[in-house]
C-alpha atoms as a PDB file:
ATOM      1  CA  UNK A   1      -0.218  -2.555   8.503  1.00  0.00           C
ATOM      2  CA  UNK A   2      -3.384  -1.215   7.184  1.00  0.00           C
ATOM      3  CA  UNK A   3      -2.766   2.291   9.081  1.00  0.00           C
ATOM      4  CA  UNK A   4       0.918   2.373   7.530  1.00  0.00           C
ATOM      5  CA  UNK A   5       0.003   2.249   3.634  1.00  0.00           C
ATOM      6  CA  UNK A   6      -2.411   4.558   4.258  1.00  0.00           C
ATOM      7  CA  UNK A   7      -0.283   7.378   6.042  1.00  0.00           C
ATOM      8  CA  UNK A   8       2.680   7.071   3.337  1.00  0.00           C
ATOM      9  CA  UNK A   9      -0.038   7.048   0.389  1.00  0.00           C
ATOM     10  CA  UNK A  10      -1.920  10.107   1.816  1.00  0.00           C
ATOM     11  CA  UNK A  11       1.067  11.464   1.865  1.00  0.00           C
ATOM     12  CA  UNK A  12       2.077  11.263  -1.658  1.00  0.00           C
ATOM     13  CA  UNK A  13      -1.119  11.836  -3.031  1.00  0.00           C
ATOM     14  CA  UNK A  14      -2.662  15.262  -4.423  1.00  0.00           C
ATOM     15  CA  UNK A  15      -6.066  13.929  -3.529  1.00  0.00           C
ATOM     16  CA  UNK A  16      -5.526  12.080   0.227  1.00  0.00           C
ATOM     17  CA  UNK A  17      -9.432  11.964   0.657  1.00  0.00           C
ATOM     18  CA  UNK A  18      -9.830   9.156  -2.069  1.00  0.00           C
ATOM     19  CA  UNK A  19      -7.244   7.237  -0.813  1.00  0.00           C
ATOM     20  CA  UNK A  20      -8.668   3.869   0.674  1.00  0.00           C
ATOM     21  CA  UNK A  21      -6.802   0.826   1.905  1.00  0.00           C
ATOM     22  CA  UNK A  22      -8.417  -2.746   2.511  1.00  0.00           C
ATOM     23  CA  UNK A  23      -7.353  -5.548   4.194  1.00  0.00           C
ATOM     24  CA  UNK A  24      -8.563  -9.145   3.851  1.00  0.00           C
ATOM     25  CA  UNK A  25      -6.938 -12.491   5.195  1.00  0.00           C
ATOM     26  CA  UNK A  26      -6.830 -15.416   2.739  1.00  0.00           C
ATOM     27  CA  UNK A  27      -4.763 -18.808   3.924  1.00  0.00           C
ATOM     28  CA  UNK A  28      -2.561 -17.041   6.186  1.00  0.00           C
ATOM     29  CA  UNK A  29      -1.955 -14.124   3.948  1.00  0.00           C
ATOM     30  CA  UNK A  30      -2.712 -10.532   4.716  1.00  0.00           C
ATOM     31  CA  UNK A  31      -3.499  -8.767   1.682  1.00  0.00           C
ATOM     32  CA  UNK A  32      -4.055  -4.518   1.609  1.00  0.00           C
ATOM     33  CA  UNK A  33      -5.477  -3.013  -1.464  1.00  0.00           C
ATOM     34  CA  UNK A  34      -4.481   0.470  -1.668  1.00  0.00           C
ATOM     35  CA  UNK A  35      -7.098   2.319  -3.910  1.00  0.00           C
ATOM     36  CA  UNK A  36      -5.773   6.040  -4.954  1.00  0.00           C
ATOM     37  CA  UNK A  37      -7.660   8.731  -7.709  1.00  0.00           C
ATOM     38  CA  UNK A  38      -6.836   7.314 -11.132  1.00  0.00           C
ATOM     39  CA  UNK A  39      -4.601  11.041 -11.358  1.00  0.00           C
ATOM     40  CA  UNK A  40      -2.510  10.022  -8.590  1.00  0.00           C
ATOM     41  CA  UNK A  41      -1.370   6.364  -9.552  1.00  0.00           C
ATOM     42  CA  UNK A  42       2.472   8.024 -11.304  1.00  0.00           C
ATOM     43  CA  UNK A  43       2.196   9.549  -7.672  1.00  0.00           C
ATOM     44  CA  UNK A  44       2.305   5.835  -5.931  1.00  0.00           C
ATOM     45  CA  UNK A  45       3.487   3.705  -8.420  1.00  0.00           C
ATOM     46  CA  UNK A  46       6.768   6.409  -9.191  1.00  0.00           C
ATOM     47  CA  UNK A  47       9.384   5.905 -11.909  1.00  0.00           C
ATOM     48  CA  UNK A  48      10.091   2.031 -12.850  1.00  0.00           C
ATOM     49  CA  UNK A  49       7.376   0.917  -9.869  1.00  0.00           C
ATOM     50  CA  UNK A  50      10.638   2.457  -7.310  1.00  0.00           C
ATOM     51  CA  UNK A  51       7.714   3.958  -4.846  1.00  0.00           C
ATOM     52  CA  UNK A  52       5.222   0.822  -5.186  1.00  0.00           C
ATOM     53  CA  UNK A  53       8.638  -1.191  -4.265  1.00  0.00           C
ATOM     54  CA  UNK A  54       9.225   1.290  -1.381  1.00  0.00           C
ATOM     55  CA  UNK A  55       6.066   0.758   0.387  1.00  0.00           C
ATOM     56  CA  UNK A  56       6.190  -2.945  -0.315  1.00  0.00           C
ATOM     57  CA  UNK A  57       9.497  -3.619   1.601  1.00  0.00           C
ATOM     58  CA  UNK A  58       8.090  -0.785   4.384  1.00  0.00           C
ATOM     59  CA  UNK A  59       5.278  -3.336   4.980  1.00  0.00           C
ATOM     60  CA  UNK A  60       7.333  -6.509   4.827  1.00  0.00           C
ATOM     61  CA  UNK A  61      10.030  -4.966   7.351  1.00  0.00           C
ATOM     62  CA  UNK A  62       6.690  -3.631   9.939  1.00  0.00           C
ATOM     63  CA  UNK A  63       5.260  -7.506   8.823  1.00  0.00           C
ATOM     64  CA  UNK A  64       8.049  -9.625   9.690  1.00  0.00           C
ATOM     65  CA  UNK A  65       7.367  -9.168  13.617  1.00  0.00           C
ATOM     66  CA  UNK A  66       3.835 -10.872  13.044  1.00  0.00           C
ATOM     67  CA  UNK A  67       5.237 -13.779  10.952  1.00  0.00           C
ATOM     68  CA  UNK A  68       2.818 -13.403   8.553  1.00  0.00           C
ATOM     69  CA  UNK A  69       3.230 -12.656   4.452  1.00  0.00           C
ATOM     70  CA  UNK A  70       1.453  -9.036   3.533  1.00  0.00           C
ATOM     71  CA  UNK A  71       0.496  -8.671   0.390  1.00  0.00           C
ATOM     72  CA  UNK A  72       0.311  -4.855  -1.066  1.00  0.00           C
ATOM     73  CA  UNK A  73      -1.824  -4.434  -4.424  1.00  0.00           C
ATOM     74  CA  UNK A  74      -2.694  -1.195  -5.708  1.00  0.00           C
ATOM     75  CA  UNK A  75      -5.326  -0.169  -7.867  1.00  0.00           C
ATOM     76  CA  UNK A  76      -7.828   2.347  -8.804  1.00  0.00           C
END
């Protein structure tokens, strides 16, 4: 999952090399935390959160094989 968000954020980004994604496992729950260069966050987020919804349902439909709720927060 981890590998995922990163490869469509890098690829959205003007500034791939500050683009870092973390994953930590609370009570069953993977969560990712997608950090991007304050510039790029229009760039992920997009009009009306449509690109930050986009990458959500991505990782939900690679999750659902594992059985396991993923989490996607992005930040700065």
């Amino acid at each position: 999952m981890k590998d995922l968000v990163e490869v469509l954020a890098r690829a959205l980004v003007d500034h791939p090399e500050e683009v870092s994604v973390t994953e930590t496992e609370k009570e069953g729950e993977i969560i990712l935390e997608l950090k991007v260069a304050p510039e790029d966050m229009g760039k992920v987020i997009g009009k009306q959160g449509r690109i930050a919804k986009a990458i959500r349902a991505m990782v939900k439909a690679a999750a659902s094989k594992t059985n396991k709720k993923v989490v996607v927060e992005i930040g700065q």
